[in-house]
N, C-alpha and C. Protein backbone atom coordinates (compact mmCIF):
# COMPACT_ATOMS: atom_id res chain seq x y z
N UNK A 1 -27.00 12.05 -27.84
CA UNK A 1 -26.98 11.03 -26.81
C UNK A 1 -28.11 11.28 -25.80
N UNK A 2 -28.78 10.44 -25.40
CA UNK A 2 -29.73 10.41 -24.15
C UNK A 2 -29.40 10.34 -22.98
N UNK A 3 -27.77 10.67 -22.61
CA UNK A 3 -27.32 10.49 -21.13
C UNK A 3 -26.76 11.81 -21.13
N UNK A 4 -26.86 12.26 -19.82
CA UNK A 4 -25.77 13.43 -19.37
C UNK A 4 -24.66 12.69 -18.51
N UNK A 5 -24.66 11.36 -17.92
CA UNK A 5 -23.35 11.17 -17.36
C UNK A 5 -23.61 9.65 -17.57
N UNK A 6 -22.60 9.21 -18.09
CA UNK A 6 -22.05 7.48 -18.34
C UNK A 6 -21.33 6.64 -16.95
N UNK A 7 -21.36 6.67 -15.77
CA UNK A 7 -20.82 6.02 -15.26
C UNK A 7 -20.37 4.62 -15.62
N UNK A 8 -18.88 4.73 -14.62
CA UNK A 8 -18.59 2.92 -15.62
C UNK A 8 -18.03 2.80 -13.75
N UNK A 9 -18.54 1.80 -13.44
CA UNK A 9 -18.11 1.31 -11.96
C UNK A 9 -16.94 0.40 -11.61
N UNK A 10 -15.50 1.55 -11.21
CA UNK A 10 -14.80 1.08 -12.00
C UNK A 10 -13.94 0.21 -10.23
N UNK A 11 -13.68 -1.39 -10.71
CA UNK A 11 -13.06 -2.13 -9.75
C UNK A 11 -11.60 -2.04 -9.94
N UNK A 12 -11.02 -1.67 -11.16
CA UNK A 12 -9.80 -1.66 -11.45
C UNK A 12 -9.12 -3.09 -12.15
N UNK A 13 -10.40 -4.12 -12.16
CA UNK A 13 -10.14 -5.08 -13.05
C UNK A 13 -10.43 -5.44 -14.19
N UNK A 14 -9.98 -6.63 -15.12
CA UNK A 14 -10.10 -6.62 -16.37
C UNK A 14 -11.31 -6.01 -17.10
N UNK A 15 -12.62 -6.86 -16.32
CA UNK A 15 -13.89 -6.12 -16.62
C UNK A 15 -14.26 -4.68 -16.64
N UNK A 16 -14.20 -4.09 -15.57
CA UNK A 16 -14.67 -2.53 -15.62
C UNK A 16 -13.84 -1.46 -16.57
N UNK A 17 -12.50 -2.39 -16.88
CA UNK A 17 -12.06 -1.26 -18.02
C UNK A 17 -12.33 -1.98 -19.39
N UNK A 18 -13.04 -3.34 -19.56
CA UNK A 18 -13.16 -3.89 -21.06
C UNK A 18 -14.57 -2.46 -20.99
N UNK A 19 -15.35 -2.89 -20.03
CA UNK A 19 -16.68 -2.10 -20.40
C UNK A 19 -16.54 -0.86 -20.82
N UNK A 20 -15.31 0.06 -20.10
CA UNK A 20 -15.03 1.24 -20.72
C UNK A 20 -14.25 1.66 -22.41
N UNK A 21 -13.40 0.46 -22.57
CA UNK A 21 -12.87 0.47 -24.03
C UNK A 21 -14.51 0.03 -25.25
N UNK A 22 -15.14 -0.56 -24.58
CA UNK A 22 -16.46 -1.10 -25.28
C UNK A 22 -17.27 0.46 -25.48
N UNK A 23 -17.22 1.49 -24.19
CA UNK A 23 -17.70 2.45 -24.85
C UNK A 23 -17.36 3.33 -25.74
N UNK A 24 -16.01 3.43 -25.84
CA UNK A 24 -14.86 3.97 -26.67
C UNK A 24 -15.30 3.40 -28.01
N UNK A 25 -15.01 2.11 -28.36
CA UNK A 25 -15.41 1.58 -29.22
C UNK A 25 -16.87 1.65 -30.23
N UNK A 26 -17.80 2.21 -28.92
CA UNK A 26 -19.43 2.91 -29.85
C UNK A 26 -19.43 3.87 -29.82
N UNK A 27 -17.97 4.92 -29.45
CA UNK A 27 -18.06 6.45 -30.23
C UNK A 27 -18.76 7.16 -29.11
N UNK A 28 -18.71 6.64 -28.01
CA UNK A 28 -19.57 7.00 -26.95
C UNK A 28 -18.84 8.65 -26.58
N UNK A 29 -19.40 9.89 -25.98
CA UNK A 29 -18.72 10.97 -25.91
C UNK A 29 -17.82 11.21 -24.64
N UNK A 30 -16.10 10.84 -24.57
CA UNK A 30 -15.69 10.55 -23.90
C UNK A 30 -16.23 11.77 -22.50
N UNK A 31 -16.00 12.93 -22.67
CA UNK A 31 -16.56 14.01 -21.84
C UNK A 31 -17.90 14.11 -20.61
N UNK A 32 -18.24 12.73 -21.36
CA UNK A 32 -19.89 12.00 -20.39
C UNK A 32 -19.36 11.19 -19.36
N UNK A 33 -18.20 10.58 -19.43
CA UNK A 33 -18.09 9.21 -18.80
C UNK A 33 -17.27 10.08 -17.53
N UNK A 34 -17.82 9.05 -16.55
CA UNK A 34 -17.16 9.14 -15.04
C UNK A 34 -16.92 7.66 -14.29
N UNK A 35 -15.57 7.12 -13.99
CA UNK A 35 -15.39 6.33 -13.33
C UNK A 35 -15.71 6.59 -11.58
N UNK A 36 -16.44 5.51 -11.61
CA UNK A 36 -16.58 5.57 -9.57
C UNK A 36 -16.28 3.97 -9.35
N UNK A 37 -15.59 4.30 -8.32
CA UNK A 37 -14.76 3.44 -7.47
C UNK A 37 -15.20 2.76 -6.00
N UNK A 38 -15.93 2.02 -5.76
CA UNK A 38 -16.46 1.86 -4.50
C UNK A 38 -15.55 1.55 -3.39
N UNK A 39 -14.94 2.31 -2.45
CA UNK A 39 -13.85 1.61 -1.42
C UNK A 39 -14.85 0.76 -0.16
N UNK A 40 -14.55 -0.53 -0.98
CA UNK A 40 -15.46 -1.90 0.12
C UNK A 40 -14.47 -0.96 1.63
N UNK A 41 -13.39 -1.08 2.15
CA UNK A 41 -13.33 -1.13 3.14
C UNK A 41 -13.47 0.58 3.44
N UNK A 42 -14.01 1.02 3.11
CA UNK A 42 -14.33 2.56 3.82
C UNK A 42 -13.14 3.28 3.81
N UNK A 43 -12.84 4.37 4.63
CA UNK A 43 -11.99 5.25 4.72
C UNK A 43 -11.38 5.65 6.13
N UNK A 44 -11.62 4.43 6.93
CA UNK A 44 -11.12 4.61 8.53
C UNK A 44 -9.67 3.68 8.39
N UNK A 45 -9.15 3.25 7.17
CA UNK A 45 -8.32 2.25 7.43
C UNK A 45 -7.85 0.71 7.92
N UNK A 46 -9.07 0.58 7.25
CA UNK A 46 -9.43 -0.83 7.41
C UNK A 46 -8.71 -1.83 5.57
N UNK A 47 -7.71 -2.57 6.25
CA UNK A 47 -7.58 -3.74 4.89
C UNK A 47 -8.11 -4.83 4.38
N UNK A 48 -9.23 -5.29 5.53
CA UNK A 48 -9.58 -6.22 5.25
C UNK A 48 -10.33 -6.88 3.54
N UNK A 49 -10.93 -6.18 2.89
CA UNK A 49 -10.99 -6.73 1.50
C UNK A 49 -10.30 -5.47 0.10
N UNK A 50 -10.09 -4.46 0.19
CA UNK A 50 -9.31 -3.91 -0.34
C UNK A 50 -8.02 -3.91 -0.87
N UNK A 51 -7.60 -3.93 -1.96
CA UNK A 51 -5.84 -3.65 -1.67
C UNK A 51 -5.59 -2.69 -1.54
N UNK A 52 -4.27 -2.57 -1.15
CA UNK A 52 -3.56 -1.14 -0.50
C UNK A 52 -3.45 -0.22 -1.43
N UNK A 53 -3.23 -0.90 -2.90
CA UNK A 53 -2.78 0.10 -3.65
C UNK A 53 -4.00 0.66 -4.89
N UNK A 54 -5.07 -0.27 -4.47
CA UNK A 54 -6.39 0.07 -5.27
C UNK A 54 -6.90 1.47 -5.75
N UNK A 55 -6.87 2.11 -4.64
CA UNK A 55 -7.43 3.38 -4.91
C UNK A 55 -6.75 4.89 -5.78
N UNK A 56 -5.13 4.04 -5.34
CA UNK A 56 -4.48 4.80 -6.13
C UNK A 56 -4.15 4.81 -7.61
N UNK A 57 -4.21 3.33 -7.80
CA UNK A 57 -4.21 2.71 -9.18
C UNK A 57 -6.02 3.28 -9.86
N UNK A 58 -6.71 3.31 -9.13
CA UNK A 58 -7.80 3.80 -10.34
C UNK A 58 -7.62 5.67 -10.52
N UNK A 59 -7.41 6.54 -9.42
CA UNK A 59 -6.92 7.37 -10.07
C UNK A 59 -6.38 7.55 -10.51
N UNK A 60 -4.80 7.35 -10.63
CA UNK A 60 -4.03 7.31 -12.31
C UNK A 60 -4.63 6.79 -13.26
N UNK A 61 -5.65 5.68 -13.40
CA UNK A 61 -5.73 5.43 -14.47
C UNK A 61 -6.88 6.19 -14.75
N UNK A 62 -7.90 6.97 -13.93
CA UNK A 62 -8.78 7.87 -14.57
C UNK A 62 -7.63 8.86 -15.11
N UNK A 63 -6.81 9.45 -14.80
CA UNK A 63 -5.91 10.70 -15.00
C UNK A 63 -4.95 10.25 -16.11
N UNK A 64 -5.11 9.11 -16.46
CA UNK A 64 -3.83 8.91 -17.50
C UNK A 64 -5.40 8.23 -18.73
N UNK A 65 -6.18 8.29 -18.55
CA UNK A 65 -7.67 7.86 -19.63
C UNK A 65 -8.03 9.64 -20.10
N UNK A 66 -7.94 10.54 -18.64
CA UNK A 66 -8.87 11.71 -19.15
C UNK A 66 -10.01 11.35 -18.77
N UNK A 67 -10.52 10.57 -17.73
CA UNK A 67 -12.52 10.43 -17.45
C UNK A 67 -11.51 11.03 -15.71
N UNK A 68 -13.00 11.64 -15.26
CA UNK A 68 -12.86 12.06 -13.51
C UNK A 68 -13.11 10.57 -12.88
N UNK A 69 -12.42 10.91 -11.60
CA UNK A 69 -12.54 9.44 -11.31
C UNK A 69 -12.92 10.04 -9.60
N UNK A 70 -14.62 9.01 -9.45
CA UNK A 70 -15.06 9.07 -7.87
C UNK A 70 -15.09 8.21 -6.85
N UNK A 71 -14.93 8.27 -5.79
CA UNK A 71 -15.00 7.32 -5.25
C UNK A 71 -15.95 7.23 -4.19
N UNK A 72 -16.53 5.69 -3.56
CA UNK A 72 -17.59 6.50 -2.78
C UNK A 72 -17.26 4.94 -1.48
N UNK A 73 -17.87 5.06 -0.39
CA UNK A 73 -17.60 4.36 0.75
C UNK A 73 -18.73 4.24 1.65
N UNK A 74 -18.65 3.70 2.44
CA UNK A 74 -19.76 3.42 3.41
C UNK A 74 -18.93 3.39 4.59
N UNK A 75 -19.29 4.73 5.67
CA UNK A 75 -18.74 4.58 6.99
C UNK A 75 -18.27 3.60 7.67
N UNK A 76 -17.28 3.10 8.17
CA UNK A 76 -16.79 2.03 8.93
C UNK A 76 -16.78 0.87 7.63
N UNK A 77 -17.22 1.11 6.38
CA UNK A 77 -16.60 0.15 5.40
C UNK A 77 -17.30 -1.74 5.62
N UNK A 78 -16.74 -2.22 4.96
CA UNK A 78 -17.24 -3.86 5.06
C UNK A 78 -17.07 -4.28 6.61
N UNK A 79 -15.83 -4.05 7.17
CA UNK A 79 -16.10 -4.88 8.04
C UNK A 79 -17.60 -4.25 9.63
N UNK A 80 -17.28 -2.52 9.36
CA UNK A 80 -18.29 -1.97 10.33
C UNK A 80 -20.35 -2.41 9.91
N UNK A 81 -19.91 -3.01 8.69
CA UNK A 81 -21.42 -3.46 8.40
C UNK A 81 -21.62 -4.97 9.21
N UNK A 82 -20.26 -5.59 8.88
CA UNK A 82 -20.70 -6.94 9.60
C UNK A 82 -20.34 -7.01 10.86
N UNK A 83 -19.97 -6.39 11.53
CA UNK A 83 -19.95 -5.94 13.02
C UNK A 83 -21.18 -5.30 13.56
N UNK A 84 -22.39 -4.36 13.13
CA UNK A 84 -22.74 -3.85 13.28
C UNK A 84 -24.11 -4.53 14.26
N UNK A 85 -24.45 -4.23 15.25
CA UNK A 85 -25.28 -5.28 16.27
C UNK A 85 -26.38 -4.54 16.16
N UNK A 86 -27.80 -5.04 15.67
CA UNK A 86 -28.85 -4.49 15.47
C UNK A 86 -29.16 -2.93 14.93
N UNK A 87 -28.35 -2.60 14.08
CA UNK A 87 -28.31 -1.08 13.47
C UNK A 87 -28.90 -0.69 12.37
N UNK A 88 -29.29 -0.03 12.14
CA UNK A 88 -29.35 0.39 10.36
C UNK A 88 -28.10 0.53 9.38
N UNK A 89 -28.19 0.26 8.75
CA UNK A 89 -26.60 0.46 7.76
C UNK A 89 -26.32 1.61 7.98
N UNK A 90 -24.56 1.80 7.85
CA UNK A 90 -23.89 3.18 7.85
C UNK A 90 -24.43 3.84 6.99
N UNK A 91 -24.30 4.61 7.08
CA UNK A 91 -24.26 6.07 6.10
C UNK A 91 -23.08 6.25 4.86
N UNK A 92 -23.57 6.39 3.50
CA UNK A 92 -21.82 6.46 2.77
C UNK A 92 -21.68 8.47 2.82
């Protein structure tokens, strides 16, 4: 194989896990693949486009697949970007 890591960017919907059974399906080496998880609303506790139970549902399902599962965020999340009054984007 020509990859050392397969990311599959995983939303927890129909799509991001067809794409992962699609790699399954080309014999791909499960041991490469890493699900990452983007939390739109950050990690300050914000609900606004997230569901509540999102983040927990993709780790079980990395842990019940066998791929590591990451997640990654952007300080203050969706809504601190569109709040943000003449700034540079957060930091993830």
């Amino acid at each position: 194989s020509l990859y050392d890591h397969i990311i599959v960017c995983l939303s927890g919907g129909k799509d991001s896990i067809a794409a992962y059974l699609r790699l399954v399906d080309m014999g791909v080496d499960k041991s490469k693949v890493e699900f990452w998880h983007h939390d739109v609303d950050g990690q300050e506790g914000s609900s606004l486009m997230d569901w509540a139970f999102m983040r927990d549902y993709c780790r079980q399902l990395g842990e019940e697949l066998g791929i590591p599962m990451y997640f990654s965020w952007l300080e203050g999340g969706f809504e601190g970007e569109m709040l943000k009054d003449n700034a540079y984007r957060h930091p993830h």
